[in-house]
Protein backbone atom coordinates (compact mmCIF):
# COMPACT_ATOMS: atom_id res chain seq x y z
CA UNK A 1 110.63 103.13 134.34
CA UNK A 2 111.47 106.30 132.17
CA UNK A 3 114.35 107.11 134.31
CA UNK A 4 115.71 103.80 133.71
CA UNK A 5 115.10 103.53 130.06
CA UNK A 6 116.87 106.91 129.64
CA UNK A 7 119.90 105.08 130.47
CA UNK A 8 119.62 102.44 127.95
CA UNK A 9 119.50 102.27 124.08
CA UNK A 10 115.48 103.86 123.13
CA UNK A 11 113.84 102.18 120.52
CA UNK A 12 112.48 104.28 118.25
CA UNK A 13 109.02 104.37 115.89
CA UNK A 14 107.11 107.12 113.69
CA UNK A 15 103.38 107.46 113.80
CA UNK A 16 102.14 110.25 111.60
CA UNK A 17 105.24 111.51 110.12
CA UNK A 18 108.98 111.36 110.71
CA UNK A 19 109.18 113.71 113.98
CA UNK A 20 105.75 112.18 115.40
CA UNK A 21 107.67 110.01 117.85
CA UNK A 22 106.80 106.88 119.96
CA UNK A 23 109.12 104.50 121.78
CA UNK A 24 108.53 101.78 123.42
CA UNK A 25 108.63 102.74 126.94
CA UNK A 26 105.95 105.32 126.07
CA UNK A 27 103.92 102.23 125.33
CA UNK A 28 104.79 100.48 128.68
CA UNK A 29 103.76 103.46 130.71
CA UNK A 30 100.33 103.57 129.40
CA UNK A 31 99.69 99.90 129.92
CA UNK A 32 101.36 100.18 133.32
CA UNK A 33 99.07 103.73 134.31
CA UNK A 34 95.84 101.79 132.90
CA UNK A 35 96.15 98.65 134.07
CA UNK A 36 96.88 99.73 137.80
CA UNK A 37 94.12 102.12 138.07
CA UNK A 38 91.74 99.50 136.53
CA UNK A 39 92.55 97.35 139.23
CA UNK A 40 90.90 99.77 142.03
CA UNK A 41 88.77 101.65 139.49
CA UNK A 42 87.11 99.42 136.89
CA UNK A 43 84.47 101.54 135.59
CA UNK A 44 86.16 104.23 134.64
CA UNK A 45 87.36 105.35 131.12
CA UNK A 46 90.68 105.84 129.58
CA UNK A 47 91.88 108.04 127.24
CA UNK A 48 95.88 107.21 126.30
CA UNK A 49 97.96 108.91 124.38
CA UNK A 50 99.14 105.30 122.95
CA UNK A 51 95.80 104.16 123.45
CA UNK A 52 94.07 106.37 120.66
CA UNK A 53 97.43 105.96 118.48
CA UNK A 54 96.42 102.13 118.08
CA UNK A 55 92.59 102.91 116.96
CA UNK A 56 91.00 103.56 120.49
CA UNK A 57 88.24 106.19 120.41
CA UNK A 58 89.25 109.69 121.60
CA UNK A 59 85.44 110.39 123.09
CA UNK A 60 85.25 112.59 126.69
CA UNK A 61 81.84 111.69 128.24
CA UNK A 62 80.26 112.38 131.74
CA UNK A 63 81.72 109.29 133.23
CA UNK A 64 85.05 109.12 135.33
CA UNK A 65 87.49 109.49 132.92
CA UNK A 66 91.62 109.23 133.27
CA UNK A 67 93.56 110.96 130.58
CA UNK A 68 97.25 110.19 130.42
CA UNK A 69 99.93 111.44 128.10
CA UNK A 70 102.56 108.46 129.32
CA UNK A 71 105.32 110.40 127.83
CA UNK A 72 104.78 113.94 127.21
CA UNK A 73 108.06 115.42 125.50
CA UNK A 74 108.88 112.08 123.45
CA UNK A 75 111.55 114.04 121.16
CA UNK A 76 112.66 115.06 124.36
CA UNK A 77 113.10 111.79 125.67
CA UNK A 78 114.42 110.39 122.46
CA UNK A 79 117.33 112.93 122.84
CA UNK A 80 117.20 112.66 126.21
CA UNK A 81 117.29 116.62 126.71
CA UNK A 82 115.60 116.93 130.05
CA UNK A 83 111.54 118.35 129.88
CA UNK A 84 110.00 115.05 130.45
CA UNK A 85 106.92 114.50 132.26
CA UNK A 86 104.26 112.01 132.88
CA UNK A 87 100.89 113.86 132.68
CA UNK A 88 97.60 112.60 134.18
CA UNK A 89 94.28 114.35 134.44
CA UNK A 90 91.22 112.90 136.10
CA UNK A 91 87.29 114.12 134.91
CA UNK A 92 84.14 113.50 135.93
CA UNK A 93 80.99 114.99 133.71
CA UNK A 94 83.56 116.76 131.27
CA UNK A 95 84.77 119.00 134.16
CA UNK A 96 88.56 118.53 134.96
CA UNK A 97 88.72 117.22 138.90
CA UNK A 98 92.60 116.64 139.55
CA UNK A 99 96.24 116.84 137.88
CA UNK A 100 98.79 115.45 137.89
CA UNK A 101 102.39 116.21 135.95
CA UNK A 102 105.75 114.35 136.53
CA UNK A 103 108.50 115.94 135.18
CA UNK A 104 111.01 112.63 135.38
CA UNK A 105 114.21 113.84 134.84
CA UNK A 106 113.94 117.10 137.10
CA UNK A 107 111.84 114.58 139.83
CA UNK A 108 109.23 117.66 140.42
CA UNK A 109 105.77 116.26 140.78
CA UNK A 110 103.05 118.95 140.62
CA UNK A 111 99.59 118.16 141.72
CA UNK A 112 96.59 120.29 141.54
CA UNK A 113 93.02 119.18 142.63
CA UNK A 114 89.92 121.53 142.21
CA UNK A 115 89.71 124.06 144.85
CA UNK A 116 92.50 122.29 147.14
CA UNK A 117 95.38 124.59 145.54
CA UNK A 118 98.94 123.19 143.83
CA UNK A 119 101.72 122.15 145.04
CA UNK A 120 105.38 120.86 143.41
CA UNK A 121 106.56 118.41 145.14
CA UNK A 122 104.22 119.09 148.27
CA UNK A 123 105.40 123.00 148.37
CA UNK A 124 102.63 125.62 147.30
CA UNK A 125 103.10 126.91 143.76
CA UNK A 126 101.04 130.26 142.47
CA UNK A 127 101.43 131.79 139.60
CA UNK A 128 103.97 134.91 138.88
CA UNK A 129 100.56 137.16 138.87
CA UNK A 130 102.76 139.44 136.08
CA UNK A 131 100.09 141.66 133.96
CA UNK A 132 102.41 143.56 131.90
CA UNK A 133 103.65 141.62 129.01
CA UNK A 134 106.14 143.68 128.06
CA UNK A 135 107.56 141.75 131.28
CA UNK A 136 106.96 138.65 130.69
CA UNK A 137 108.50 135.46 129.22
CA UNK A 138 106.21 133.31 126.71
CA UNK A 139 106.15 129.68 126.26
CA UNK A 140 105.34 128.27 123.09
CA UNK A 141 106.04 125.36 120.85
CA UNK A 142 107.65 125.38 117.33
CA UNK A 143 107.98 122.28 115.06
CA UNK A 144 107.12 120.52 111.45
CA UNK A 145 103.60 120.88 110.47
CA UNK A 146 102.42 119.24 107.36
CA UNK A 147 100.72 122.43 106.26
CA UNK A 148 103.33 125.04 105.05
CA UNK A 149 100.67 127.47 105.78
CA UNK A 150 100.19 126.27 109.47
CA UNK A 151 103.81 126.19 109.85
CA UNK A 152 104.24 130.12 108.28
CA UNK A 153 101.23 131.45 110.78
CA UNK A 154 103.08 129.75 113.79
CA UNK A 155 106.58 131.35 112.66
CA UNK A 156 104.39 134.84 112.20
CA UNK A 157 103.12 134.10 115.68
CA UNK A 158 106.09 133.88 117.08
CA UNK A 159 107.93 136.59 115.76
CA UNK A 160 105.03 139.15 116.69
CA UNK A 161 104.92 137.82 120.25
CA UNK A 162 108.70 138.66 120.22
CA UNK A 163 108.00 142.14 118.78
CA UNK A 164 105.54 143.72 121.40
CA UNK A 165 108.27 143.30 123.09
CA UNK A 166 108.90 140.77 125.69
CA UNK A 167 111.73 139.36 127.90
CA UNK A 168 111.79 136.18 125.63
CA UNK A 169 110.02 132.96 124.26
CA UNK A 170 110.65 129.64 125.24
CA UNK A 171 110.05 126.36 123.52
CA UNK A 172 110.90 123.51 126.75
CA UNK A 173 109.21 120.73 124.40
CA UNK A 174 106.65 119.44 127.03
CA UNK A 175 103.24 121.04 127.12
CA UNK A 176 102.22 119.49 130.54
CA UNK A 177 105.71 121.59 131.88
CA UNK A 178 104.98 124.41 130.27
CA UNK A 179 101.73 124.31 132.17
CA UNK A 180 103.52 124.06 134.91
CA UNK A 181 106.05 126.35 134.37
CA UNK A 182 103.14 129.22 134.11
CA UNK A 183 101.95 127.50 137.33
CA UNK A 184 104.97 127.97 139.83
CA UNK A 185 105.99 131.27 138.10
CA UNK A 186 108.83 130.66 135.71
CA UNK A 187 107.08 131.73 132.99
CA UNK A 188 103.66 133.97 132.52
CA UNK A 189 102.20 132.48 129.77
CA UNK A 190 101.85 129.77 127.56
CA UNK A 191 100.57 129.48 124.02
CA UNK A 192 99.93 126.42 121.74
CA UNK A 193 98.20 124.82 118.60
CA UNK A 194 97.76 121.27 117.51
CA UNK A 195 98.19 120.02 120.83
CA UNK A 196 95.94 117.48 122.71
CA UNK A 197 93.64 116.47 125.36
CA UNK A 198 96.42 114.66 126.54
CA UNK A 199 99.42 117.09 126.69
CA UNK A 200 96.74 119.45 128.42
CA UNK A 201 94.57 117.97 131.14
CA UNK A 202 96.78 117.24 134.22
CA UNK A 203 98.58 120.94 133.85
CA UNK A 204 95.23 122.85 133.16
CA UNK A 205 94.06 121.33 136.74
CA UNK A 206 97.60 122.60 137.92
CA UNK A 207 98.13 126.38 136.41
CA UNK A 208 93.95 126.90 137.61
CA UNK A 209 94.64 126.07 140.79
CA UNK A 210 97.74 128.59 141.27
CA UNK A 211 96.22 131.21 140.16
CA UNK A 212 96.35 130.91 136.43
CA UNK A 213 94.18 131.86 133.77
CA UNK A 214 93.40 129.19 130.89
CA UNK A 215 91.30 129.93 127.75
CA UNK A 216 90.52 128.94 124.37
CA UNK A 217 92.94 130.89 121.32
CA UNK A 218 89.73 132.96 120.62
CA UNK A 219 89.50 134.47 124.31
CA UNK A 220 86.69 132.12 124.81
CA UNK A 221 86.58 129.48 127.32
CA UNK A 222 88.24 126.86 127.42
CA UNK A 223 88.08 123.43 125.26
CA UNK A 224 89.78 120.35 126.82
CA UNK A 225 89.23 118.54 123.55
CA UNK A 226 90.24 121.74 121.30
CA UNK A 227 93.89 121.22 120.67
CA UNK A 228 94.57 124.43 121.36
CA UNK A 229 94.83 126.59 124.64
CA UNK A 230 96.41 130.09 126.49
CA UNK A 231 97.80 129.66 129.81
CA UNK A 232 99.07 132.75 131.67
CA UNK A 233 99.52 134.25 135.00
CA UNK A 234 96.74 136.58 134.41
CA UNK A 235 93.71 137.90 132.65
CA UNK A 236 95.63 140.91 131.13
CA UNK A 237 98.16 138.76 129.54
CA UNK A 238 95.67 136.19 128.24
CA UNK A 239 93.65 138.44 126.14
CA UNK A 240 97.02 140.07 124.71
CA UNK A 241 98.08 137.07 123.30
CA UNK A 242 94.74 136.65 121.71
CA UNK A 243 95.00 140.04 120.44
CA UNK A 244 98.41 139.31 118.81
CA UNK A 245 98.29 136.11 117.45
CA UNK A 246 96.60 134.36 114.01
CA UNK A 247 94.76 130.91 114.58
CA UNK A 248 94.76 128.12 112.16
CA UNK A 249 92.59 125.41 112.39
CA UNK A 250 93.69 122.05 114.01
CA UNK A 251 90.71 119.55 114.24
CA UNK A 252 89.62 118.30 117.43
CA UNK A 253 90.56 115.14 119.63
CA UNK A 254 87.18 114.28 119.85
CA UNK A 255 86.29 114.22 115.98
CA UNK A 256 89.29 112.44 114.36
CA UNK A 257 89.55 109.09 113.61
């Protein structure tokens, strides 16, 4: 469905401000995930991306519960520049079970279930297992922020990550293939605030299960309904980044609205 939209004209709509992006085919992937797994699954809970944007609570419980950005890397697919994924992560009793990320346009699929390993399209995957970060290349995101202040401490962030030194920073425009990107060993870490559960549960399962570390900004452990996370091929390069960079707060997913 995504491929085939991206060869058509994309309709276009804002939801919090001008470069919070939705399109319609976004909204037809949701319905189609949901609606699908309800059929062999009808207990279980949903939390959508599109789902939430339309006044649906954003509440992770105990129970078996699906979350599912249907488009992660909208601006992406708006421009059609080609980091687009489908991500899906599966929980039961708040503990992430199974991932999985589909980046469309590259047609890699990366799955990841706990203790069973990962795999990109049915291959292995491990992470680079680089502890030096002077060797390293970071992922990160960059963008409009209402809060001039937010936006200065990411800028800040950035340009200190770049000063340690290392090889480079990266901004792909997907979290779920950034996660994955730590995951096979493209990149050795990954940084982000003001994300969501969404962009982050189906690569979390992914970059664990090759080998990856994944904690909270502070150096604690990790938050699926935080907004924020570190990703990165080990320990060592983790707790630099926590070391280097400045947090600002960004709510979380399960307290707004």
């Amino acid at each position: 469905m995504i491929r085939e939209a991206l060869q058509k004209d994309i309709s276009i709509m804002e939801k919090s401000s001008p470069v919070d992006l939705v399109t319609e085919t976004d909204q037809k992937v949701e319905q189609l995930i949901i609606s699908s797994i309800k059929e062999k699954y009808p207990t279980h809970s949903f939390i959508g991306e599109e789902s939430v944007a339309a006044g649906a609570p954003s509440v992770l419980t105990d129970d078996p519960t699906w979350i599912i950005d249907p488009i992660d890397g909208t601006t992406n697919f708006v421009h059609r520049f080609p980091f687009v994924s489908v991500s899906i992560g599966f929980t039961v009793k708040k503990v992430i079970e199974f991932g999985i990320v589909y980046s469309c346009i590259e047609d890699k699929m990366y799955t990841a279930r706990k203790g069973k390993g990962a795999f990109c399209n049915g291959v292995p995957i491990k992470v680079s297992g680089q502890e030096d970060i002077t060797k390293s290349l970071v992922l990160t995101e960059m963008g409009f922020k209402k809060d001039p202040e937010h936006f200065k401490i990411s800028m800040t962030n950035i340009n200190t990550i770049l000063a340690i030194p290392v090889h480079g920073i990266r901004s792909p425009g997907s979290a779920a293939v950034n996660m994955c990107l730590v995951a096979c060993g493209a990149a050795d870490a990954y940084y982000h605030m003001g994300i969501h559960c969404w962009d982050m549960a189906g690569g979390a399962a992914i970059v664990t299960e090759a080998g990856g570390v994944i904690m909270d900004i502070s150096g604690g452990p990790f938050d699926l309904m935080s907004r924020r996370l570190i990703t990165a091929s080990s320990r060592a390069i983790a707790e630099r980044i926590v070391q280097e960079i400045t947090e600002f707060p960004c709510g979380r997913d399960d307290t707004e609205g």
